[in-house]
N, C-alpha and C. Protein backbone atom coordinates (compact mmCIF):
# COMPACT_ATOMS: atom_id res chain seq x y z
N UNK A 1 0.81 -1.19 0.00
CA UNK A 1 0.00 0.00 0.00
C UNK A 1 0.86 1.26 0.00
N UNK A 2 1.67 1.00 0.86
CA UNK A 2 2.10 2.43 0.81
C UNK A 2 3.11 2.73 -0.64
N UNK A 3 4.06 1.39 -1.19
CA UNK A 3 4.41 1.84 -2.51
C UNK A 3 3.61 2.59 -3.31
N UNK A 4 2.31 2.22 -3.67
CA UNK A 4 1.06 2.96 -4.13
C UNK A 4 1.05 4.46 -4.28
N UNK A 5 1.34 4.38 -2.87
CA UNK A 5 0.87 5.74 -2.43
C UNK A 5 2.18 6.81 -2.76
N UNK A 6 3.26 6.11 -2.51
CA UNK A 6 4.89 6.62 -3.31
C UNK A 6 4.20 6.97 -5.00
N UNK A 7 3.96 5.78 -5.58
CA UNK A 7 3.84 5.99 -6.79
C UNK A 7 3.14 7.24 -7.49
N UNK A 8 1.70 7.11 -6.73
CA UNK A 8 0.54 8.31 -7.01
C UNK A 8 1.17 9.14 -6.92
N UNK A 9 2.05 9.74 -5.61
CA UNK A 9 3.12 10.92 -5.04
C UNK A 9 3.74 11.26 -6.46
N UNK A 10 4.36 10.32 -6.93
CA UNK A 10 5.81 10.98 -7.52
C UNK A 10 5.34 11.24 -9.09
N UNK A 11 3.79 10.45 -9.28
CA UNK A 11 2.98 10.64 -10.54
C UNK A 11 2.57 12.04 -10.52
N UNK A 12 2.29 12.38 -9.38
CA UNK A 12 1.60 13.80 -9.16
C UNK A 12 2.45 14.86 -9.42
N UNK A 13 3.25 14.40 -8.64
CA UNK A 13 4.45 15.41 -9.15
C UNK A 13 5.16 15.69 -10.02
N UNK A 14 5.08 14.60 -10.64
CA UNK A 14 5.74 14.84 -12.32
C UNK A 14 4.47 15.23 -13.26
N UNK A 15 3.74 15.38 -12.70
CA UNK A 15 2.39 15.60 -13.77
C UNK A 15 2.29 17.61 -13.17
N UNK A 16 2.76 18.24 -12.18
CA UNK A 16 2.29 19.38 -11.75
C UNK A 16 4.15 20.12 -12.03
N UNK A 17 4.77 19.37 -12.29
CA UNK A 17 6.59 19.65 -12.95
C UNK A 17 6.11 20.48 -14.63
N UNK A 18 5.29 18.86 -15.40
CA UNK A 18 5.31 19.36 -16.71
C UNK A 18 4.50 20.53 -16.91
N UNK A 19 3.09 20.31 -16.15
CA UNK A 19 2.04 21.98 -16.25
C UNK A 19 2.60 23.25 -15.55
N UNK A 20 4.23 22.89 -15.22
CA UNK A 20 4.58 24.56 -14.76
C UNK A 20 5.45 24.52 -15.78
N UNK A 21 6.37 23.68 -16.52
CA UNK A 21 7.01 24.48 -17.38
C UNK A 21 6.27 24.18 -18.99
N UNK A 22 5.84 24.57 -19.55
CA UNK A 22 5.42 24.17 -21.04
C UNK A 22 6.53 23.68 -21.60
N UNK A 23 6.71 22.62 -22.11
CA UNK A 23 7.74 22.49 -23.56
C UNK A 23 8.01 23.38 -24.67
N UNK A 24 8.83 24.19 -24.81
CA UNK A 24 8.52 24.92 -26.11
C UNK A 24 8.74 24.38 -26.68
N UNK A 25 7.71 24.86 -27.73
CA UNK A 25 6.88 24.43 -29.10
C UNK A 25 8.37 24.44 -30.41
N UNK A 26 8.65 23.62 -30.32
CA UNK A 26 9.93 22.93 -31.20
C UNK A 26 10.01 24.11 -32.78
N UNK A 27 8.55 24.63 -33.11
CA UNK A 27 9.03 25.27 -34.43
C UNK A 27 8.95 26.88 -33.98
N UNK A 28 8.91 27.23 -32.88
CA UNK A 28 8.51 28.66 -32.67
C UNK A 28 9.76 28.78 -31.87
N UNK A 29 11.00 27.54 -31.44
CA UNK A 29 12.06 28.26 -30.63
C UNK A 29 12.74 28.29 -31.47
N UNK A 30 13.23 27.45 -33.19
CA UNK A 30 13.88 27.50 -33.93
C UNK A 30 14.69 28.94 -34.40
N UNK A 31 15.63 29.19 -34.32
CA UNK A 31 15.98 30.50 -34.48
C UNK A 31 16.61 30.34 -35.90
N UNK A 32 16.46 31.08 -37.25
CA UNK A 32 16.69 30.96 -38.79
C UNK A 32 18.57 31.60 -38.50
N UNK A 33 18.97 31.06 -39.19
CA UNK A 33 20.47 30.89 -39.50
C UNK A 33 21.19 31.83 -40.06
N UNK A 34 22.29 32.10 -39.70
CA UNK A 34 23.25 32.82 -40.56
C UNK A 34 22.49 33.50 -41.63
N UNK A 35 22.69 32.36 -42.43
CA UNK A 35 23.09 31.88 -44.02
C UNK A 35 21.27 32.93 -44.32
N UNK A 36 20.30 32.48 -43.65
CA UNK A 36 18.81 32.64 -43.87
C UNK A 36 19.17 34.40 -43.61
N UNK A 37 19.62 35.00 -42.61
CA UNK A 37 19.48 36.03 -42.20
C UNK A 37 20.13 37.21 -43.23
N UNK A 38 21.09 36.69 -44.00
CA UNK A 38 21.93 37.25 -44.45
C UNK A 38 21.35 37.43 -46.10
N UNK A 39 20.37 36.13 -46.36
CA UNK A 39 19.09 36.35 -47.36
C UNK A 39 18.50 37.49 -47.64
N UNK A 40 17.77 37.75 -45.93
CA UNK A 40 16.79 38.34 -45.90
C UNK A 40 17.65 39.91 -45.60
N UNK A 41 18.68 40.11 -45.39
CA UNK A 41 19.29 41.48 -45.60
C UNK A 41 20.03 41.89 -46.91
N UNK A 42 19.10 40.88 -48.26
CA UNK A 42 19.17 41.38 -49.52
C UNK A 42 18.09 41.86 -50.04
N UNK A 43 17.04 42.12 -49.09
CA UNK A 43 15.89 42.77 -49.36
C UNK A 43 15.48 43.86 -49.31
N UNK A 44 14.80 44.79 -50.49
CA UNK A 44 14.83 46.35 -49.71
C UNK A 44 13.40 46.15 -48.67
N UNK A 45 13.72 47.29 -48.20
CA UNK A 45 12.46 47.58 -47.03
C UNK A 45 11.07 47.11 -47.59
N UNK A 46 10.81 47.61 -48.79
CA UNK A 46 9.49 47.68 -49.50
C UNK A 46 9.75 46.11 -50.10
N UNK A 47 10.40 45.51 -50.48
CA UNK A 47 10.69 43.65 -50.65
C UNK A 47 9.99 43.07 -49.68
N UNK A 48 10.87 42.97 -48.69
CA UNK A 48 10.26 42.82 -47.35
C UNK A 48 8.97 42.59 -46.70
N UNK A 49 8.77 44.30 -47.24
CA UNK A 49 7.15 44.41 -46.36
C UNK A 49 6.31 43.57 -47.12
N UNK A 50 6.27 43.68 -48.51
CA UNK A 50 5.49 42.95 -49.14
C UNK A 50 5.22 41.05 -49.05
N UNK A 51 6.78 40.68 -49.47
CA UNK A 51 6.81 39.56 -49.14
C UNK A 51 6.20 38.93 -47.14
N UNK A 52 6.66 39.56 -46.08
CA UNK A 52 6.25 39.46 -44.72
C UNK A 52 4.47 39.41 -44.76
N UNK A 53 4.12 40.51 -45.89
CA UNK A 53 2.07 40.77 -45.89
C UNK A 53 2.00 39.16 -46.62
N UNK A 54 2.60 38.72 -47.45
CA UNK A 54 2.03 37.87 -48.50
C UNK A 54 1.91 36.20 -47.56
N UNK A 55 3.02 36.26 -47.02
CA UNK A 55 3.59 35.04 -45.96
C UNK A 55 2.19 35.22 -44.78
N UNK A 56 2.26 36.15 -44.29
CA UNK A 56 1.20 36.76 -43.02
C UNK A 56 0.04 36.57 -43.48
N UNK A 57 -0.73 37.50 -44.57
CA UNK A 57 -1.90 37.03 -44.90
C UNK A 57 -2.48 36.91 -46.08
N UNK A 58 -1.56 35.65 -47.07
CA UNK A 58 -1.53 35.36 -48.26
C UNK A 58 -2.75 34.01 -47.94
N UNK A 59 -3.70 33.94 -48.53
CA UNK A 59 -4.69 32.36 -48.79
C UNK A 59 -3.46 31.51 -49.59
N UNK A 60 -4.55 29.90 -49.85
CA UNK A 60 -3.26 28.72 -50.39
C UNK A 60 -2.83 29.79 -51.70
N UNK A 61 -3.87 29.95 -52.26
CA UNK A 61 -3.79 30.22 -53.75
C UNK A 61 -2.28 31.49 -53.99
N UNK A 62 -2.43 32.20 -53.17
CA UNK A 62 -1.83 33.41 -52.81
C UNK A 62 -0.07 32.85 -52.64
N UNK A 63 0.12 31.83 -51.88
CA UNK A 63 1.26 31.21 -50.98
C UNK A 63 1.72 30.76 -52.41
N UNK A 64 1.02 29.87 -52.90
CA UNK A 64 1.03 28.50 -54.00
C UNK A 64 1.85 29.35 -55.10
N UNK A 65 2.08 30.81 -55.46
CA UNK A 65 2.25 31.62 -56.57
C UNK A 65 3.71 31.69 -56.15
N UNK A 66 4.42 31.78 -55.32
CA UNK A 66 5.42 31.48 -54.57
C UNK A 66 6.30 30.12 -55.31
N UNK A 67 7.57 30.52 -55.75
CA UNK A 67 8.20 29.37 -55.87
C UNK A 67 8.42 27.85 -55.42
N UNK A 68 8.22 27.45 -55.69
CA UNK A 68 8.85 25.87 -54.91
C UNK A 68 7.58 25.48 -53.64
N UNK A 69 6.15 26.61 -53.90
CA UNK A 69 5.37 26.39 -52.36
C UNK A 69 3.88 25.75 -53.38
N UNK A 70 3.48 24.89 -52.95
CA UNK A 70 2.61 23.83 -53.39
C UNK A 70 1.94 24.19 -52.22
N UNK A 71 0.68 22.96 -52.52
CA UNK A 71 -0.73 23.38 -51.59
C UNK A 71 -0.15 22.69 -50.01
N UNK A 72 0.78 21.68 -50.07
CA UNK A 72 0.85 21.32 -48.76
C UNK A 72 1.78 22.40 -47.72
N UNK A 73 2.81 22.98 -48.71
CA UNK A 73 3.79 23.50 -47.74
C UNK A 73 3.29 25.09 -47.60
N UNK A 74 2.42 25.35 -48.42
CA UNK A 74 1.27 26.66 -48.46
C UNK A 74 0.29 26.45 -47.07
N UNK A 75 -0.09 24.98 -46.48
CA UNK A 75 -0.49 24.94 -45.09
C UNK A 75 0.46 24.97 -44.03
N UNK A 76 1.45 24.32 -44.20
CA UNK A 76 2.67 24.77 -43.04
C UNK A 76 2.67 25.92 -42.47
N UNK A 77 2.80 26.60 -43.81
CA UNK A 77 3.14 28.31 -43.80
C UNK A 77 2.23 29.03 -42.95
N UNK A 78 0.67 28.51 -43.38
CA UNK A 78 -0.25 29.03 -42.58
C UNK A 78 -0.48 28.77 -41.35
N UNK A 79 -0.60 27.84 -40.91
CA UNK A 79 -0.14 27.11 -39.66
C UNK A 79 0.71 27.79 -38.34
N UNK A 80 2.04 28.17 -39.34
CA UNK A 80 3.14 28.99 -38.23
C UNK A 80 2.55 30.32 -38.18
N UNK A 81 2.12 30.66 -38.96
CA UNK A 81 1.69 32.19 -38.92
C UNK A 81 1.62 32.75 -37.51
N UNK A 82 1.71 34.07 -37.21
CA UNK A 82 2.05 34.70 -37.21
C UNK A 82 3.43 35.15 -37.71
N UNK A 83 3.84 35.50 -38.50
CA UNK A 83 5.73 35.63 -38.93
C UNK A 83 6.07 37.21 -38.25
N UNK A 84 6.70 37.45 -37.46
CA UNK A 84 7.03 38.97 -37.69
C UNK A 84 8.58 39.40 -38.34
N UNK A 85 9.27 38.32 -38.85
CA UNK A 85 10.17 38.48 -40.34
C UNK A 85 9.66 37.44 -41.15
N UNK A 86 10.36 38.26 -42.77
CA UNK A 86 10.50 36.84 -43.71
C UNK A 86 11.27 35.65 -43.05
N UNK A 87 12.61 35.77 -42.75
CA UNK A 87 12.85 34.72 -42.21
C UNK A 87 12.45 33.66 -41.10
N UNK A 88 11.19 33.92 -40.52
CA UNK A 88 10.21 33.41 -39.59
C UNK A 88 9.58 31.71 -40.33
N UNK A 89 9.58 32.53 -41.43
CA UNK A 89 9.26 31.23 -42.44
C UNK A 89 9.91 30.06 -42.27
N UNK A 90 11.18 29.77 -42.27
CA UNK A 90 11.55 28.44 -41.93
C UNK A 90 11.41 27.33 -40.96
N UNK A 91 10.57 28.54 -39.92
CA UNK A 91 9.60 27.27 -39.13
C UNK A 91 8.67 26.40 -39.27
N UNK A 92 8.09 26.69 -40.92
CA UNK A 92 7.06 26.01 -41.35
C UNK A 92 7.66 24.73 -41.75
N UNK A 93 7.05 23.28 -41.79
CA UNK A 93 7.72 22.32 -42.35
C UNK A 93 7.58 22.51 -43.96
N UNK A 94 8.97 21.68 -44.25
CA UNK A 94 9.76 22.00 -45.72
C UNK A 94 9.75 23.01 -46.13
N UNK A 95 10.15 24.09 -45.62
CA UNK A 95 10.76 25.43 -46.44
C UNK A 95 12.07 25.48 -45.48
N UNK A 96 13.01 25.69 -45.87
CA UNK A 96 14.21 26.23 -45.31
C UNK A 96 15.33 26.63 -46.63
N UNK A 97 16.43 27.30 -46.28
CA UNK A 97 17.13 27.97 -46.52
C UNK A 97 17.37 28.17 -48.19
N UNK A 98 17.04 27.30 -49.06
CA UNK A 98 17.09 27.29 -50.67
C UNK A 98 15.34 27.67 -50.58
N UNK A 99 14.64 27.33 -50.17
CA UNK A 99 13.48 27.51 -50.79
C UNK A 99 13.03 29.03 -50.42
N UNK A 100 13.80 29.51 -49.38
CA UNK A 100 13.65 31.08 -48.53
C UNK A 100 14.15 31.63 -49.35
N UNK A 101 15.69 31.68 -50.45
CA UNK A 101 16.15 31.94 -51.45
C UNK A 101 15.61 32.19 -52.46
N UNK A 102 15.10 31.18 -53.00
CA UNK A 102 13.56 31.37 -53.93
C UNK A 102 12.55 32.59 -53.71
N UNK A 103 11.95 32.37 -52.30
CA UNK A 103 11.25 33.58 -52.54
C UNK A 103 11.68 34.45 -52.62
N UNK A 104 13.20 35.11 -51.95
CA UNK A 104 13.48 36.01 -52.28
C UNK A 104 13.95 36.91 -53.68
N UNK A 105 14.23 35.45 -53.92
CA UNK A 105 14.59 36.18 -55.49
C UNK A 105 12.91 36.47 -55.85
N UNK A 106 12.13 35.68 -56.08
CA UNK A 106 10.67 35.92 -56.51
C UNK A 106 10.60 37.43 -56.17
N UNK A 107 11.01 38.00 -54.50
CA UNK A 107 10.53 39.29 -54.31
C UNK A 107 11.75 40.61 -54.77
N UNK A 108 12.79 39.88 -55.04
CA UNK A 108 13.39 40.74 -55.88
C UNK A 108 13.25 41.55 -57.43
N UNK A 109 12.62 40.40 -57.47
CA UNK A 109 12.63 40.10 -59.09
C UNK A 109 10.76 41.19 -59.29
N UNK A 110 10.67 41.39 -58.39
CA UNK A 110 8.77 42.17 -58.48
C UNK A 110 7.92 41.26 -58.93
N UNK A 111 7.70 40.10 -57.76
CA UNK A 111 6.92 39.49 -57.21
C UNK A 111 5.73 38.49 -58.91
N UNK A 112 7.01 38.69 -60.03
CA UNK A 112 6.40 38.90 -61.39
C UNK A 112 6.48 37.25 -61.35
N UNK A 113 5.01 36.65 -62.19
CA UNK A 113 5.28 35.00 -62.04
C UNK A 113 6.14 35.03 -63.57
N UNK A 114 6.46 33.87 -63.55
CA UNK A 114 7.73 33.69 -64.77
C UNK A 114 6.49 33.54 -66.14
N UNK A 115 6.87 33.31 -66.91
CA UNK A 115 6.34 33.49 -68.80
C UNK A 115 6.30 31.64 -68.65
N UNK A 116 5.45 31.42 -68.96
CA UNK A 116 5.17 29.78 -69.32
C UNK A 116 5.58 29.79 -70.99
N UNK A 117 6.39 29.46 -70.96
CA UNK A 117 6.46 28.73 -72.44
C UNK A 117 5.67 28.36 -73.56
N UNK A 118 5.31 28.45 -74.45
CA UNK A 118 4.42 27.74 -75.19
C UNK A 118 4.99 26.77 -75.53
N UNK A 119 3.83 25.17 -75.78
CA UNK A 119 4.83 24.40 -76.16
C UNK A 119 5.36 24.41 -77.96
N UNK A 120 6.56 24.47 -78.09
CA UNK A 120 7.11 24.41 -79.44
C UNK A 120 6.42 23.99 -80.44
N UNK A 121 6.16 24.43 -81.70
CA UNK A 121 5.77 24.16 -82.49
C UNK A 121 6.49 23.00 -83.38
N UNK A 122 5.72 21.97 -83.56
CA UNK A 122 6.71 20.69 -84.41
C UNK A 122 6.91 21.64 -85.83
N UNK A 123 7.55 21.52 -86.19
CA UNK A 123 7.87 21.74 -87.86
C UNK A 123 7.93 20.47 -88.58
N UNK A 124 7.26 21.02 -89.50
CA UNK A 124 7.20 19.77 -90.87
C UNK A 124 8.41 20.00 -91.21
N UNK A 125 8.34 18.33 -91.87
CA UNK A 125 9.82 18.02 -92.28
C UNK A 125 9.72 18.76 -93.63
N UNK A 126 10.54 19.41 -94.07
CA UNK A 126 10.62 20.19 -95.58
C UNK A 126 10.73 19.40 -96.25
N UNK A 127 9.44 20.08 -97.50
CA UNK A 127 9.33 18.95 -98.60
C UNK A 127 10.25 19.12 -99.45
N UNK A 128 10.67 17.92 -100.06
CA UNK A 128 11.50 17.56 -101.01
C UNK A 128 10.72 17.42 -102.28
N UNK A 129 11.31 18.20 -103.12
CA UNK A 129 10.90 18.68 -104.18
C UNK A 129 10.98 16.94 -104.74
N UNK A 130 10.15 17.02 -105.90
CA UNK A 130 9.45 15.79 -106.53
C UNK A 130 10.99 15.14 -107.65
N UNK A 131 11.40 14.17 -107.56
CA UNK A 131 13.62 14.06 -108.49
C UNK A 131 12.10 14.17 -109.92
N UNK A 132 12.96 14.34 -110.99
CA UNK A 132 13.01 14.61 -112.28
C UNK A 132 13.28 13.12 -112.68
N UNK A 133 12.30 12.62 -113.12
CA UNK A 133 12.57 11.26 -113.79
C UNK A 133 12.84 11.54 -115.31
N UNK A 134 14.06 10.75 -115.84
CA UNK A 134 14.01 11.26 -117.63
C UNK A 134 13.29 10.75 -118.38
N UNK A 135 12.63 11.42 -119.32
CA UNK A 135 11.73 10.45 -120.34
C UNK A 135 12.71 9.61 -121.13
């Protein structure tokens, strides 16, 4: 009985340990890198602001226009939100440091989506003139 009563004890107490300290939240202590920071200080102010509004309160469709960001990693994004930098972004799962690159160039570049290609036109094979048979 009284082990019991040890046990309940030391259950209790490890149960009133974890509700005083929270775990932080593994993607909100992540701090973005060097390499990320040094990205995002190739941006002008007005880069920035824009790209930070688009990340903050861009819908999928909005995110998805974004390089390399598809409908799943367009929920990540939303997910971490609140960002108060671009580089905040890499807390979302699968975006980090090449794909942060990407957008930046995207917001360098004025936020312009790229020219889709048309697909090539086949060309006919050039006709060959009809040989001259001799009478």
């Amino acid at each position: 009985m009284k082990s019991l009563i040890a046990f309940l004890a030391l259950l209790a107490l490890g149960l009133s340990l974890s509700a005083a300290e929270p775990a932080p939240k593994n993607k909100e202590a992540k701090k973005p890198s060097a390499k990320v920071e040094a990205l995002a200080k190739t941006l002008t102010a007005e880069e920035r602001a824009r790209l930070l509004s688009l990340l903050n309160q861009g819908d999928t469709a909005a995110l998805m226009a974004l390089p390399g960001i598809g409908e799943v990693r367009a929920k990540a994004i939303q997910n971490v939100r609140p960002f108060t930098d671009v580089t905040d972004v890499t807390r979302a799962d699968g975006v980090g440091e090449g794909l942060l690159a990407q957008m930046i160039a995207y917001a360098k570049a004025g936020f312009v989506q790229p020219q889709k290609k048309a697909p090539a036109k086949k060309k006919d094979a050039p006709k060959m003139a009809d040989p001259q048979v001799p009478k």
